[in-house]
Protein backbone atom coordinates (compact mmCIF):
# COMPACT_ATOMS: atom_id res chain seq x y z
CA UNK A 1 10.39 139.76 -163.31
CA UNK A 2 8.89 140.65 -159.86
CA UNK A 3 12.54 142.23 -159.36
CA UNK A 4 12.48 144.31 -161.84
CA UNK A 5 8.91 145.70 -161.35
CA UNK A 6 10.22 146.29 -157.76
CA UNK A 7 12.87 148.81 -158.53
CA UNK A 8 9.94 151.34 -159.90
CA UNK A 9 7.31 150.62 -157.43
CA UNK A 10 8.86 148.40 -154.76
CA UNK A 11 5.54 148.61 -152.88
CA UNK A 12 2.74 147.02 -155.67
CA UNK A 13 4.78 145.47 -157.32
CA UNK A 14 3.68 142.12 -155.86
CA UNK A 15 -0.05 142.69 -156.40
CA UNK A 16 0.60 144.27 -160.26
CA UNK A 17 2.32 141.15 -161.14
CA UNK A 18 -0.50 139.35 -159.52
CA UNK A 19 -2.92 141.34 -161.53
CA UNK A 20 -1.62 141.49 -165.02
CA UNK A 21 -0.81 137.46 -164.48
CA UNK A 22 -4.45 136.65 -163.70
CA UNK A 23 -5.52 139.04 -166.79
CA UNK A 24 -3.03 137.67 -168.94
CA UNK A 25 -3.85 133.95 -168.68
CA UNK A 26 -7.59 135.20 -168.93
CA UNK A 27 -6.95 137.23 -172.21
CA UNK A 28 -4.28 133.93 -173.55
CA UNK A 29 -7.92 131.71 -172.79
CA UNK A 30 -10.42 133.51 -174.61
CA UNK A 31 -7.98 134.25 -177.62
CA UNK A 32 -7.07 130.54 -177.35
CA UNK A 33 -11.24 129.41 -177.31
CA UNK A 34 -12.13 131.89 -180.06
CA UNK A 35 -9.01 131.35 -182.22
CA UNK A 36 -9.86 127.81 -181.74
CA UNK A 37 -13.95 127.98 -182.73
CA UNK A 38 -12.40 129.86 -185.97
CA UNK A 39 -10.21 126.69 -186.57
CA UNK A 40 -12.88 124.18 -185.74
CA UNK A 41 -15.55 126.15 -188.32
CA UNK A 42 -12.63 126.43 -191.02
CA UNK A 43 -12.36 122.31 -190.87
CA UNK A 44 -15.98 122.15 -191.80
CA UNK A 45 -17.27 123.61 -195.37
CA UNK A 46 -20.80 124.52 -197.00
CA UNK A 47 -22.43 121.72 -198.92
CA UNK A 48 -25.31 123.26 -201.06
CA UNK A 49 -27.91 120.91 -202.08
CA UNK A 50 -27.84 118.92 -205.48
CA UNK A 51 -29.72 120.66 -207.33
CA UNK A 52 -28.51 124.55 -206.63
CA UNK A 53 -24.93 122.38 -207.38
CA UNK A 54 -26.19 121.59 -210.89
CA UNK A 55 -27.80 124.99 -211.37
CA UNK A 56 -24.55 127.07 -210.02
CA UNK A 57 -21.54 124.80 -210.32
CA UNK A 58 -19.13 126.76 -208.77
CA UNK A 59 -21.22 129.04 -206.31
CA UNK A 60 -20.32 126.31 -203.13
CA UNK A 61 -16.26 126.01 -204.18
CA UNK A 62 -16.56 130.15 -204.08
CA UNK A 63 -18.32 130.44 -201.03
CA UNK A 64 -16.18 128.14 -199.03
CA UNK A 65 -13.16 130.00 -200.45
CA UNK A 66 -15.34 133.75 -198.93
CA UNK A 67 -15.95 131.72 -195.92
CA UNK A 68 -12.16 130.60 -195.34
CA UNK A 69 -10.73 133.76 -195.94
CA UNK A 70 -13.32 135.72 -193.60
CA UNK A 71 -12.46 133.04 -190.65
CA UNK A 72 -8.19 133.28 -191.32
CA UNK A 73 -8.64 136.90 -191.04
CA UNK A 74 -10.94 137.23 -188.02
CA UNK A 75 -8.18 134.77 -186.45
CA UNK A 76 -5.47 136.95 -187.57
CA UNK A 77 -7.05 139.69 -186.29
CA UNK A 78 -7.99 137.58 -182.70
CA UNK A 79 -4.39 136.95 -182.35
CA UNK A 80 -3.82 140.64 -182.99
CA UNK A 81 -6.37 141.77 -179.97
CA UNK A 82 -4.72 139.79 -177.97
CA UNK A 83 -1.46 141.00 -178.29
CA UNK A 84 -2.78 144.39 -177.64
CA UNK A 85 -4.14 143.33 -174.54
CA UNK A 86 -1.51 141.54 -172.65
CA UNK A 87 0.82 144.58 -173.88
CA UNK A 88 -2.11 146.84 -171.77
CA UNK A 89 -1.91 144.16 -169.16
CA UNK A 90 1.63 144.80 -168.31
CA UNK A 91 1.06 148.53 -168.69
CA UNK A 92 3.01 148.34 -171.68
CA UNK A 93 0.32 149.65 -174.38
CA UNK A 94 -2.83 151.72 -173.01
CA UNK A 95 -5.33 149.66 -175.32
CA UNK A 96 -8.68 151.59 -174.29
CA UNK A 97 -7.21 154.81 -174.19
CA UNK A 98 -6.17 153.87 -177.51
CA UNK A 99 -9.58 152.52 -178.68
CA UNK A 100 -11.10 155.46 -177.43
CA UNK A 101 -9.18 158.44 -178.64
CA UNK A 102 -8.59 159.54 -183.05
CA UNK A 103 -6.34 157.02 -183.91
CA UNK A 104 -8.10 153.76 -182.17
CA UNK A 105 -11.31 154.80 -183.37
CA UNK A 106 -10.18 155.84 -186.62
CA UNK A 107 -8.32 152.97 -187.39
CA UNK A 108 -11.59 150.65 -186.19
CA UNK A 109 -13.60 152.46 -188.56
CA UNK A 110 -11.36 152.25 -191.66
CA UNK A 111 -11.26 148.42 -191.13
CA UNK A 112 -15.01 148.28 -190.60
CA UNK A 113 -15.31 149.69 -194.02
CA UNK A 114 -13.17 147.74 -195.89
CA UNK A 115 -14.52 144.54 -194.54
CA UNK A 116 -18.04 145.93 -195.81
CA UNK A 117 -16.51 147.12 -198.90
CA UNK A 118 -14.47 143.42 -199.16
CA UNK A 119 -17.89 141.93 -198.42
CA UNK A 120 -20.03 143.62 -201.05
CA UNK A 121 -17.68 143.22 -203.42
CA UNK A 122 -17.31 139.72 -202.88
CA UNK A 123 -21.18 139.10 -202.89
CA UNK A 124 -21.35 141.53 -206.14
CA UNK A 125 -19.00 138.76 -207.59
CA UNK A 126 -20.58 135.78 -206.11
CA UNK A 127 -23.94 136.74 -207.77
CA UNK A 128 -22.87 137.68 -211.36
CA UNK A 129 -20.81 135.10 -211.97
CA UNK A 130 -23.08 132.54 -210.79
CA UNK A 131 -25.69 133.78 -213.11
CA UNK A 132 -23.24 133.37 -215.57
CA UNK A 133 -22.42 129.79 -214.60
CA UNK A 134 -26.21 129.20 -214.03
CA UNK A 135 -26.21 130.08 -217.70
CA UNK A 136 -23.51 128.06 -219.31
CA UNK A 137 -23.83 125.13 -217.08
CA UNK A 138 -26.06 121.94 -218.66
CA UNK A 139 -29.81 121.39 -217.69
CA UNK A 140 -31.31 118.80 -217.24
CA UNK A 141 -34.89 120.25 -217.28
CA UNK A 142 -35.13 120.33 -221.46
CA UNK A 143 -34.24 124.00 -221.37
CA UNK A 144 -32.39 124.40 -224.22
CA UNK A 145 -28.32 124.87 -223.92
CA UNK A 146 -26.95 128.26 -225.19
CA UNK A 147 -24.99 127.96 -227.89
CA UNK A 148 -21.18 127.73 -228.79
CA UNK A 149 -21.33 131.69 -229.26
CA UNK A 150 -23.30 132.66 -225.99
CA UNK A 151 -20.78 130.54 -224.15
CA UNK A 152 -17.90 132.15 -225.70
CA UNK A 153 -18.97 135.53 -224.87
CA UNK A 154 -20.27 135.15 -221.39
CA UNK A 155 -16.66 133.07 -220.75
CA UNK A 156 -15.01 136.43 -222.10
CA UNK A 157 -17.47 138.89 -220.36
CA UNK A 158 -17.37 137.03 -216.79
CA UNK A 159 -13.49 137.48 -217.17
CA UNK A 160 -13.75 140.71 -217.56
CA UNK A 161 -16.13 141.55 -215.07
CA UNK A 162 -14.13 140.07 -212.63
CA UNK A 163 -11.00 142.65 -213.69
CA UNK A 164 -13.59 145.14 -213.49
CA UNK A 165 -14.77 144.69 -210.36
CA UNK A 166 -11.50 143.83 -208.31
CA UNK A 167 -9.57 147.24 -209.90
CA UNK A 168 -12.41 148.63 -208.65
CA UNK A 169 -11.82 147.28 -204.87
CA UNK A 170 -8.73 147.81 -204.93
CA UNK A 171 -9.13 151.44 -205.74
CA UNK A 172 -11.67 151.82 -202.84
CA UNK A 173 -9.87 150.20 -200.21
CA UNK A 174 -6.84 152.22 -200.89
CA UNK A 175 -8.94 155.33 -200.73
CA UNK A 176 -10.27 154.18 -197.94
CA UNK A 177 -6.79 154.10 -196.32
CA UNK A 178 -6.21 157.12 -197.01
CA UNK A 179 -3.93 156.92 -200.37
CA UNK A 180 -4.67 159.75 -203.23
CA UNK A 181 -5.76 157.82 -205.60
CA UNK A 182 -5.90 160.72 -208.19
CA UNK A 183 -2.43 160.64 -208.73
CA UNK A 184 -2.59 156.70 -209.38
CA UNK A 185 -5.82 157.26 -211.98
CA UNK A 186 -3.68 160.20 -213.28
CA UNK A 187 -0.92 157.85 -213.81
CA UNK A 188 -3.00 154.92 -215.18
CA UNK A 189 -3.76 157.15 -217.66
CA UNK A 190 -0.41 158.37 -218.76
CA UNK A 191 0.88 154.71 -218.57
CA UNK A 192 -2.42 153.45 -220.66
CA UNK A 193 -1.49 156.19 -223.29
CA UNK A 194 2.19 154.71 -223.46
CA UNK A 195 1.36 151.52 -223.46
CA UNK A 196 -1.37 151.83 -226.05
CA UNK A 197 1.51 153.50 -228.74
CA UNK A 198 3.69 150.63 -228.26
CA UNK A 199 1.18 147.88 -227.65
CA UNK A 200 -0.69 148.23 -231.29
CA UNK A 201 -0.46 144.72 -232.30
CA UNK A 202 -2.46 143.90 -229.17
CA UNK A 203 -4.84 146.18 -229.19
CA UNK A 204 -5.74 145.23 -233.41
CA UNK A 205 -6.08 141.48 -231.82
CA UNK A 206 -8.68 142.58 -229.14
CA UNK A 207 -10.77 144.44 -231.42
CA UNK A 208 -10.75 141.63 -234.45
CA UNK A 209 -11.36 139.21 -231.81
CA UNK A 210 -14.34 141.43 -231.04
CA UNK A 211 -15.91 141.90 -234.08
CA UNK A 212 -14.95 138.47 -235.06
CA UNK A 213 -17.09 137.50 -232.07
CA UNK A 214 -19.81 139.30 -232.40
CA UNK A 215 -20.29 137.80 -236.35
CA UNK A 216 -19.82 134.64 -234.95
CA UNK A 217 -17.61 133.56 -237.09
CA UNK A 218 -16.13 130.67 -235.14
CA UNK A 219 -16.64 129.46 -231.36
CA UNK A 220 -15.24 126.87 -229.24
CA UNK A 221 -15.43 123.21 -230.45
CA UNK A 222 -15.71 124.29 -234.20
CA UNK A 223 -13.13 122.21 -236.95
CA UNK A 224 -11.81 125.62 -238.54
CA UNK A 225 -8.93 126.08 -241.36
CA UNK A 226 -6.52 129.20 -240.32
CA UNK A 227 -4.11 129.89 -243.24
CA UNK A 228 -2.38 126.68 -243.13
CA UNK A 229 -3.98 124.71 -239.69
CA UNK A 230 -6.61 123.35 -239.96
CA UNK A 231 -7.89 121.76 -236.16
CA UNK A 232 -10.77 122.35 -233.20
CA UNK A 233 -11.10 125.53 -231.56
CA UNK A 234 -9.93 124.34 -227.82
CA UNK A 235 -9.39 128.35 -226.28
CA UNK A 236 -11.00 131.57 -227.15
CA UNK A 237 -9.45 134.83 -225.27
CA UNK A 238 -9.68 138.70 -225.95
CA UNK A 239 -6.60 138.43 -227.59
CA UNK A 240 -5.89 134.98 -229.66
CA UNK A 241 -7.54 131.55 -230.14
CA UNK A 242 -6.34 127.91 -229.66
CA UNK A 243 -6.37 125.43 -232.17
CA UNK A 244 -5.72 121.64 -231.77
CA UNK A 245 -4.58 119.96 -234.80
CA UNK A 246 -5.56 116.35 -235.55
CA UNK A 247 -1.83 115.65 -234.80
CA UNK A 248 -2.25 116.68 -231.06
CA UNK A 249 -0.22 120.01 -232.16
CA UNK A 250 -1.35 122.84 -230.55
CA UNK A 251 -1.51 126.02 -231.74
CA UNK A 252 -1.91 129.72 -230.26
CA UNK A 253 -3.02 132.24 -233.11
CA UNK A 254 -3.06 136.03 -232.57
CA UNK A 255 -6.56 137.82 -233.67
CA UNK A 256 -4.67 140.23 -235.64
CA UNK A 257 -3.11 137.56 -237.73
CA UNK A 258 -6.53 135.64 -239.24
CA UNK A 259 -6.91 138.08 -242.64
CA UNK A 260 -8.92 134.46 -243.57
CA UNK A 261 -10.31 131.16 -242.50
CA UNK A 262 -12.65 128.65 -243.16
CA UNK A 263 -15.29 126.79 -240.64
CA UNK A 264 -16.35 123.18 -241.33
CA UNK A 265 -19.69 123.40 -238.63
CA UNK A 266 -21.28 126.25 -240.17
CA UNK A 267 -25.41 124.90 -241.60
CA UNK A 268 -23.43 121.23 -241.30
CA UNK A 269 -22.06 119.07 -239.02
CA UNK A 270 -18.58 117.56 -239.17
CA UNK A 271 -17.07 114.83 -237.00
CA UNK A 272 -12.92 114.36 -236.75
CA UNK A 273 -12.20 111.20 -235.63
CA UNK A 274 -8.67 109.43 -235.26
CA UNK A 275 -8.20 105.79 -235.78
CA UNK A 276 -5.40 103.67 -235.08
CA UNK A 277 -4.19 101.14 -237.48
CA UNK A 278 -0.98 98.42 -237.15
CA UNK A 279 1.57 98.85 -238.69
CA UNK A 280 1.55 95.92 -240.45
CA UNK A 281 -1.98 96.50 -242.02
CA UNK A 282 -2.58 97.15 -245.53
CA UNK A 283 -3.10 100.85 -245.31
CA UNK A 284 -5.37 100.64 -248.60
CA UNK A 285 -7.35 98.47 -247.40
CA UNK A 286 -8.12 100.30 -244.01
CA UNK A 287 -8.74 103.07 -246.33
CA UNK A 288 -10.94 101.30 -247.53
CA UNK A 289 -12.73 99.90 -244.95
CA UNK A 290 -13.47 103.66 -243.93
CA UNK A 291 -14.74 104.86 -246.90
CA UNK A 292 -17.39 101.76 -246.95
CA UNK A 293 -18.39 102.55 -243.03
CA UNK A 294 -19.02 106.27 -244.32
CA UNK A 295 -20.93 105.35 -247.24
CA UNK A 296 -22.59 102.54 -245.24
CA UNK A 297 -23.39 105.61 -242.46
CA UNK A 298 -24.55 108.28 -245.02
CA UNK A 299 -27.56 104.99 -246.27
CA UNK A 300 -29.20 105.50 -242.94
CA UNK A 301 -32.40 107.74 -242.53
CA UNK A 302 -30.79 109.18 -239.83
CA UNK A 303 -27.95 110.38 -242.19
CA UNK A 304 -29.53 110.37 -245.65
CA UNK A 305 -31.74 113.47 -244.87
């Protein structure tokens, strides 16, 4: 290498190699220390205290997951630096004129806005859907749990919030780096109005599922009867339900097609329950024996009412 530095300047070229050597392996240490602190920190992970872990389940699994990404990508970008600076070291890449003139500072400033952007976003996210959770999770206080409805719809509207808020993002960032996003809103549009001509069936299951929502007519954990099924509601989604049958079958039921059903929990409680029975038992006799454990159940005060 110091020959071929000597055919353009034959008379530094000794002390430039010299130079760019000792700033190299000074650049390749403090890369290697910080890149290395970013390692150690991603090893180790936020432990929230018992209590905020009962009152927002999933708040220190989402925060370790912001706090992982945010360390990978200030290591990525460490790496990146560095690179930059041995190419500058060898005269290779002017970094500082770089960082100094439009396109170094411009490009700084477009990632210092999406990383603000990525970072209010992400704590936008964090703290609605762990009010949400802080809502459907169970207390152990005596405050009452929400019920089988509020659950349902919170499920559906945290699920939507989060599509709301990452198209959202995503539009912003890419604004942000300099894409027109008119044309892509202009095209959203158009494609939405296609889609919504050929895509009637789906749109008929959001809205029943809606409206069937808002009557709460049936929520998750309820023994219903759908035409011919009759099971426990397992799923509830924008745009069908989930029934498990007694037989372990389960079933996934478009809105659109429930014109009529029947729920078994509605003012009354009902219990399904599965027994097994050998095969070389009198099945009328196990029959039996149920029927007298029901009728033996229903002669308690508990039951009687």
């Amino acid at each position: 290498m110091l020959f071929f530095f000597s055919l353009f300047d034959p008379g530094n070229s000794l002390k430039f190699m010299m130079g760019a050597t000792v700033r190299s392996l000074a650049i390749i240490g403090i890369a290697a220390f910080v890149s290395g602190m970013f390692s150690r920190w991603l090893a180790k992970t936020i432990t929230l205290s018992p209590h905020t872990q009962r009152n927002y389940p999933e708040l220190q699994k989402r925060l370790n997951g912001w706090l992982s990404a945010a360390l990978k990508t200030a290591r990525i970008l460490t790496v990146c630096v560095a690179v930059m600076l041995l190419l500058s070291a060898w005269g290779l890449f002017d970094f500082w004129n770089w960082l100094q003139n439009g396109a170094g500072q411009k490009t700084v400033d477009i990632l210092i806005r999406i990383a603000l952007i990525l970072f209010f976003s992400a704590v936008g996210w964090t703290v609605l859907a762990s009010l949400i959770e802080n809502r459907l999770a169970s207390d152990i206080h005596g405050r009452p749990l929400p019920s089988a409805r509020t659950r349902t719809l919170l499920t559906l509207f945290r699920n939507a919030l989060a599509v709301i808020i990452s198209t959202i993002t995503i539009m912003i960032v890419l604004s942000e780096i300099g894409v027109n996003i008119a044309p892509l809103l202009a095209g959203a549009g158009a494609l939405g109005l296609a889609i919504s001509f050929g895509s009637q069936t789906l749109v008929k299951d959001i809205i029943t599922g809606v409206f069937i929502q808002f009557e709460n007519g049936m929520n998750t954990g309820d023994l219903v009867t759908i035409g011919p099924l009759t099971g426990t509601v397992e799923r509830m989604s924008i745009r069908s339900v989930g029934v498990r049958q007694d037989t372990g079958a389960y079933h996934i039921i478009p809105w659109s097609s429930i014109t009529t059903f029947a729920n078994f929990v509605r003012g009354i409680g009902s219990v399904v329950a599965n027994y097994d029975v050998d095969r070389h038992e009198d099945a009328d006799k196990a029959n039996q024996a149920l029927k007298d454990a029901v009728a033996e159940l229903m002669e308690t005060k508990k039951f009687a009412g």
